[in-house]
PDB file of N, CA and C in Angstrom:
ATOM      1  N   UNK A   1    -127.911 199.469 172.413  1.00  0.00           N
ATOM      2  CA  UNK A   1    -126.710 198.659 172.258  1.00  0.00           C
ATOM      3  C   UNK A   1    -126.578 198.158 170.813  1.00  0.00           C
ATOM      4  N   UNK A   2    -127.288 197.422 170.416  1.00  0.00           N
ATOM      5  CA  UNK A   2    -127.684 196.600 168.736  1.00  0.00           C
ATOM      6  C   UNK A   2    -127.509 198.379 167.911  1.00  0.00           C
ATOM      7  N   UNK A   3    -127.941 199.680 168.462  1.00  0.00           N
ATOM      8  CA  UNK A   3    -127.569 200.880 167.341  1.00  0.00           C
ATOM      9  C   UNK A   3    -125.927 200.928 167.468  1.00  0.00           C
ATOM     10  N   UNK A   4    -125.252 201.037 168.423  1.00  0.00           N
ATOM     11  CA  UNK A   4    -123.912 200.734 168.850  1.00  0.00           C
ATOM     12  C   UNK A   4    -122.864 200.374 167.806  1.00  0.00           C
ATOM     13  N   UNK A   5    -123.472 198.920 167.631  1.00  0.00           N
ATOM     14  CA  UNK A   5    -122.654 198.059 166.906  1.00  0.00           C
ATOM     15  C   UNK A   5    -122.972 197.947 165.340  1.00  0.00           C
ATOM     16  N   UNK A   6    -124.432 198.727 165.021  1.00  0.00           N
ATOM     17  CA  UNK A   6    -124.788 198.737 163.853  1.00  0.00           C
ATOM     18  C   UNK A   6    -123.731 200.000 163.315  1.00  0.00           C
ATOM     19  N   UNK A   7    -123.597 201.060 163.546  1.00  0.00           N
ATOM     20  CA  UNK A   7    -122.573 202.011 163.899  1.00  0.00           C
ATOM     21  C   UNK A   7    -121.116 201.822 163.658  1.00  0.00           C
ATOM     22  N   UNK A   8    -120.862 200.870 164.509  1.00  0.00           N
ATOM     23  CA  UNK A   8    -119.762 200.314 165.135  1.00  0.00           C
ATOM     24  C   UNK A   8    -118.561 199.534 163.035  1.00  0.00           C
ATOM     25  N   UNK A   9    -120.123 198.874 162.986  1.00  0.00           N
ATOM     26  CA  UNK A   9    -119.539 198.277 161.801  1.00  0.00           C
ATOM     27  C   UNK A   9    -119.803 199.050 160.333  1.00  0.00           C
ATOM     28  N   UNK A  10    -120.594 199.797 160.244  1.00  0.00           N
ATOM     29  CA  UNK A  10    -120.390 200.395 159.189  1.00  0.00           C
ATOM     30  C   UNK A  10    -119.682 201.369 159.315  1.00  0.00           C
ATOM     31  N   UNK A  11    -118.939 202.217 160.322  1.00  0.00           N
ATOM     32  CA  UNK A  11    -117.591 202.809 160.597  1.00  0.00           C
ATOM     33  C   UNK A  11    -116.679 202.146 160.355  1.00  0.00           C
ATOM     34  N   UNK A  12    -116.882 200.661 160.394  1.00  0.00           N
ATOM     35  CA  UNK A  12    -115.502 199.672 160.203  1.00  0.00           C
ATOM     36  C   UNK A  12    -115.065 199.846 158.609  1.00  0.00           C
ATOM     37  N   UNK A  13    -116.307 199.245 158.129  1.00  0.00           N
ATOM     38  CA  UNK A  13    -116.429 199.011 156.636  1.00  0.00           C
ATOM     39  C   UNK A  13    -115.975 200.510 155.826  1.00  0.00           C
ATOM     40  N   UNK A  14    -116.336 201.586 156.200  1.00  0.00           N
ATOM     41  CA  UNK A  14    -115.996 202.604 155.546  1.00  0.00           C
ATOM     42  C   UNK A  14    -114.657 202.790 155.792  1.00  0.00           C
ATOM     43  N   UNK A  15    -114.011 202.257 157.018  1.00  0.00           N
ATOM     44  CA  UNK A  15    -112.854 202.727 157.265  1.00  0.00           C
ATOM     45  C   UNK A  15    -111.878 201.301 156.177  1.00  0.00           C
ATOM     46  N   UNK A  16    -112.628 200.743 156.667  1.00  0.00           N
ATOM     47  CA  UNK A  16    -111.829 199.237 155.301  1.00  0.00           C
ATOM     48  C   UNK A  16    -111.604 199.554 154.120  1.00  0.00           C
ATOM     49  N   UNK A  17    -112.614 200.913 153.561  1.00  0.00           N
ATOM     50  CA  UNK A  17    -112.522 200.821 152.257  1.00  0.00           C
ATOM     51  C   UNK A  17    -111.507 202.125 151.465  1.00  0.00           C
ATOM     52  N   UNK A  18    -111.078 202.737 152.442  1.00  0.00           N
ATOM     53  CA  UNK A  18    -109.882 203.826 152.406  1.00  0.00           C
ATOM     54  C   UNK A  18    -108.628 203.244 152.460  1.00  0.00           C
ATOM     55  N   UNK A  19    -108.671 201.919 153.222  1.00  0.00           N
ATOM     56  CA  UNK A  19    -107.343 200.995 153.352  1.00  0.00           C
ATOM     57  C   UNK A  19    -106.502 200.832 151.742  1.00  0.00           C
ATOM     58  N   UNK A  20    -105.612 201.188 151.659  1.00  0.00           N
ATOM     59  CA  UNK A  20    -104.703 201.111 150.281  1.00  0.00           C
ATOM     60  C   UNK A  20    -103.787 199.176 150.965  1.00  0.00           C
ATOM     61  N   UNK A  21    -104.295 198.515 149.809  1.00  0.00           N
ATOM     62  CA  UNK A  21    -104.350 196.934 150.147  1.00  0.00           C
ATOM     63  C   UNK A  21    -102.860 196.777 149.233  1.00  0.00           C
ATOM     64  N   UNK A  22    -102.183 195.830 149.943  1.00  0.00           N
ATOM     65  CA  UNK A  22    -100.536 195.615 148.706  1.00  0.00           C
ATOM     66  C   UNK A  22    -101.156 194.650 147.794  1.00  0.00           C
ATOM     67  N   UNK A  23    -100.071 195.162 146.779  1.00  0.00           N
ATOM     68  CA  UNK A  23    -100.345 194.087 145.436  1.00  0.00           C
ATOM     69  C   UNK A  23     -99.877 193.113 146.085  1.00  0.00           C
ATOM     70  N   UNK A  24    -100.012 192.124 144.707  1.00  0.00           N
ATOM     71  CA  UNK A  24     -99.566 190.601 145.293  1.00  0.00           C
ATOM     72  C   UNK A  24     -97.865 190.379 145.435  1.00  0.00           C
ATOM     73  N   UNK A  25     -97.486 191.352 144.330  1.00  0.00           N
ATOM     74  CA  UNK A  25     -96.176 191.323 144.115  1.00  0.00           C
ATOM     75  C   UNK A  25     -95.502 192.013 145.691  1.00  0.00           C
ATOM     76  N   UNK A  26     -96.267 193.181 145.962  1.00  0.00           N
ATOM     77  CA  UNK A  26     -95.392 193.624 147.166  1.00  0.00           C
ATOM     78  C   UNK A  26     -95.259 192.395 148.231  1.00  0.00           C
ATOM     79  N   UNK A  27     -96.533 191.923 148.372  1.00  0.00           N
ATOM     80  CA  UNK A  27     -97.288 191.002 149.710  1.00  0.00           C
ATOM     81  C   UNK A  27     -96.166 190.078 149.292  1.00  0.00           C
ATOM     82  N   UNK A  28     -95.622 189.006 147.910  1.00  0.00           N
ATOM     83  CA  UNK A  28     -94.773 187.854 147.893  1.00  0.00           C
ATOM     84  C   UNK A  28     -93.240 188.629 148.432  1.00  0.00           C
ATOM     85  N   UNK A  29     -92.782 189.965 147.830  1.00  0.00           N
ATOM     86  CA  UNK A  29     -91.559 190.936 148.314  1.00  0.00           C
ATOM     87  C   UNK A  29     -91.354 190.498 149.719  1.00  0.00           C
ATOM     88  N   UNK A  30     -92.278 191.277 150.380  1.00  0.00           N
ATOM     89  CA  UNK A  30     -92.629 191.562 151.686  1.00  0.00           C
ATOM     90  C   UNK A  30     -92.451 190.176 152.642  1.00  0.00           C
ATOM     91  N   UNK A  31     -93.132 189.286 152.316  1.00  0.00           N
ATOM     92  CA  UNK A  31     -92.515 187.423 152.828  1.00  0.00           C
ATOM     93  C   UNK A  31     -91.210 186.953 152.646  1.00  0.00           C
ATOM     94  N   UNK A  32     -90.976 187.365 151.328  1.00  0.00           N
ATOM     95  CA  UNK A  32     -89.470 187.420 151.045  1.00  0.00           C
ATOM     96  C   UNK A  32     -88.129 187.834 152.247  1.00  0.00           C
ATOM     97  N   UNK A  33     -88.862 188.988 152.358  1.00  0.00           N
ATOM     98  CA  UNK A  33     -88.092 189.610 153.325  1.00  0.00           C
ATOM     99  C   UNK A  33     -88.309 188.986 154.679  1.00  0.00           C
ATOM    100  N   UNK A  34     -89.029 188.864 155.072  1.00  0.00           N
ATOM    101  CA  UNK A  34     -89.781 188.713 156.344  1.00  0.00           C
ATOM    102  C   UNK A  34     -88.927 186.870 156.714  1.00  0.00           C
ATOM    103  N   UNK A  35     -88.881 186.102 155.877  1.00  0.00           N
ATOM    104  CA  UNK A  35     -88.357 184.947 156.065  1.00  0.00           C
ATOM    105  C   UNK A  35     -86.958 184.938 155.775  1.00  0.00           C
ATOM    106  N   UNK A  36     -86.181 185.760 154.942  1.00  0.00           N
ATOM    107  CA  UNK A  36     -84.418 185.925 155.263  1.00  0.00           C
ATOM    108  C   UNK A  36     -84.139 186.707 156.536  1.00  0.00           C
ATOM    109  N   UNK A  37     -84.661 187.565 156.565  1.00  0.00           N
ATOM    110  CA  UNK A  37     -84.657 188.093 158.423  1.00  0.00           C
ATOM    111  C   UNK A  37     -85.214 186.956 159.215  1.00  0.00           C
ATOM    112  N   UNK A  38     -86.140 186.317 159.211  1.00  0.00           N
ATOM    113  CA  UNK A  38     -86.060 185.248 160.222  1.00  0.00           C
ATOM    114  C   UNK A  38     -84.801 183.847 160.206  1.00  0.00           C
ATOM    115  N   UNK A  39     -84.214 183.560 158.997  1.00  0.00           N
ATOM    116  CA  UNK A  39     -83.124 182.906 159.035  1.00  0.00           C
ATOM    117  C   UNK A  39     -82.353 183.495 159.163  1.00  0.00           C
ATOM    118  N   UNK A  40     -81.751 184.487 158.982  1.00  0.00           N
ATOM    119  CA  UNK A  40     -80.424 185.309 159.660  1.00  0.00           C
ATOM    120  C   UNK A  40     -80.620 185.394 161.304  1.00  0.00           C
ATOM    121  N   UNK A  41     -81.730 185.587 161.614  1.00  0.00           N
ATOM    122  CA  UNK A  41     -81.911 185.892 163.179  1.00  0.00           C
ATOM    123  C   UNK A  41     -81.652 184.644 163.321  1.00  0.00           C
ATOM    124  N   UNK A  42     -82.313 183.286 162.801  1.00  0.00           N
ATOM    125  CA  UNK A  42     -82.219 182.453 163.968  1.00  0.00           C
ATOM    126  C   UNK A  42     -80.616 181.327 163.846  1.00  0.00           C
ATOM    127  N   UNK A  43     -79.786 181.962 162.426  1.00  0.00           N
ATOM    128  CA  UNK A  43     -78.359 181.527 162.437  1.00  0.00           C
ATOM    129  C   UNK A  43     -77.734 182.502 163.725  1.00  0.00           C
ATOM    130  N   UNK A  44     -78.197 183.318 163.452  1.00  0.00           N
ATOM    131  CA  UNK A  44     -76.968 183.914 164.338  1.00  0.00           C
ATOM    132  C   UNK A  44     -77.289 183.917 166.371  1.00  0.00           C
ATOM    133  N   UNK A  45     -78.720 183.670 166.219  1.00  0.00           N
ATOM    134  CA  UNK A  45     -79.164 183.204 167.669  1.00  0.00           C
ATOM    135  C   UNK A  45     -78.216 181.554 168.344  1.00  0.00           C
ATOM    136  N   UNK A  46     -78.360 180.504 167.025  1.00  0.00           N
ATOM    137  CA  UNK A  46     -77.954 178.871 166.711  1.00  0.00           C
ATOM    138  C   UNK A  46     -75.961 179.448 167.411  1.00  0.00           C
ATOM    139  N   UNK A  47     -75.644 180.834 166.946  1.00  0.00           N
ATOM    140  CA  UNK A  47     -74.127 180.692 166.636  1.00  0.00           C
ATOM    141  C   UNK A  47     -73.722 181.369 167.908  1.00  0.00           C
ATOM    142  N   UNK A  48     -74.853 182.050 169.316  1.00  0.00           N
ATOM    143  CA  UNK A  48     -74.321 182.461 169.891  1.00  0.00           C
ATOM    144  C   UNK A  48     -74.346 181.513 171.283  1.00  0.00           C
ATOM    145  N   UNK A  49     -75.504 180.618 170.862  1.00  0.00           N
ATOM    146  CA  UNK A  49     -75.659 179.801 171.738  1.00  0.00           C
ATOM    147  C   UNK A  49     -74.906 179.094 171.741  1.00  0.00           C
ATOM    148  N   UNK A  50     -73.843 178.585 170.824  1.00  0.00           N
ATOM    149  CA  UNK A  50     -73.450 177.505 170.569  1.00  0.00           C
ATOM    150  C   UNK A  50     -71.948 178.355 171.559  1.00  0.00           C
ATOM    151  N   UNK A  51     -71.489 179.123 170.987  1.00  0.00           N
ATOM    152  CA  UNK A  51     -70.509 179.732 171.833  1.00  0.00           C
ATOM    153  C   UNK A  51     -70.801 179.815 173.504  1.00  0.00           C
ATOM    154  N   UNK A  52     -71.947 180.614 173.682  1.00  0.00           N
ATOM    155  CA  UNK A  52     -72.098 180.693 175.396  1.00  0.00           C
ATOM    156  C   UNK A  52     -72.362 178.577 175.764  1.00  0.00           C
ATOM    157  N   UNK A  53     -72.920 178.285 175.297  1.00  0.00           N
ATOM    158  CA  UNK A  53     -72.591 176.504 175.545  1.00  0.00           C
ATOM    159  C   UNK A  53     -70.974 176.312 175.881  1.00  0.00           C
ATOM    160  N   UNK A  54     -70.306 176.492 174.783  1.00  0.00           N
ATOM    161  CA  UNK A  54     -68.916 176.161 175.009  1.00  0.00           C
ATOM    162  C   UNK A  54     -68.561 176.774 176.098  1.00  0.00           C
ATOM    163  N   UNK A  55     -68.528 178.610 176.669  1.00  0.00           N
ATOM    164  CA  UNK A  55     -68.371 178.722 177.517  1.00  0.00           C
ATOM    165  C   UNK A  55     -68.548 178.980 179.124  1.00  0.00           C
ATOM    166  N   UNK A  56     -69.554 178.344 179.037  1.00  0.00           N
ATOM    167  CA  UNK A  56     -70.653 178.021 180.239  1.00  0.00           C
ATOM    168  C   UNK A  56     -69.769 176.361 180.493  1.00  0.00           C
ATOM    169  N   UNK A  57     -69.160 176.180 179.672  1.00  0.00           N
ATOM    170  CA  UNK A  57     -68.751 174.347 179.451  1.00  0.00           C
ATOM    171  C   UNK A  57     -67.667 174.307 180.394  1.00  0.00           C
ATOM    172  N   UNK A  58     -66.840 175.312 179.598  1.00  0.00           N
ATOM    173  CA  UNK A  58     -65.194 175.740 180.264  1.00  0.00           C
ATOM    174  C   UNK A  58     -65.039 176.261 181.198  1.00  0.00           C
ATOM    175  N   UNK A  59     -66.220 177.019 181.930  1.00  0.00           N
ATOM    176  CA  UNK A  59     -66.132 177.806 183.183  1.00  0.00           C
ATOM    177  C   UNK A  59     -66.701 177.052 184.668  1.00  0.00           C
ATOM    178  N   UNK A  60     -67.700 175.870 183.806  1.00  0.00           N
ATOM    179  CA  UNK A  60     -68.063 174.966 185.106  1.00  0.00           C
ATOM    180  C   UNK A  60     -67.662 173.197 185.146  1.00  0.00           C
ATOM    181  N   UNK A  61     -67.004 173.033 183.776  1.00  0.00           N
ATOM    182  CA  UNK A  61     -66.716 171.767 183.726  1.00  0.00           C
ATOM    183  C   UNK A  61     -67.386 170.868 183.243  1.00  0.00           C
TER     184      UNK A  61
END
């Protein structure tokens, strides 16, 4: 079991070290993006709710 995992992790590590890692510049890009897609999603989630509210309002009073 203990040969297993001795195995286990230096398969990891070799496989870690083929990994092509982002610069910093992509990684700050990449957040960039990642947080205007989460404010567009959650305006336009804020704008549909706000409509089905109104008409969930008008249809039961």
């Amino acid at each position: 079991m203990i040969e297993r995992i001795k195995t286990y992790l230096a398969e990891t590590r070799t496989e870690l070290k083929k990994v092509t890692w982002p610069s910093r510049q992509d990684l700050i890009d990449s957040t960039r993006v990642v947080i205007v897609a989460t404010l567009i999603v959650t305006v336009f989630t804020g704008i549909v709710d706000q409509i089905l509210s109104r008409i969930i309002k008008l249809v039961f009073g």
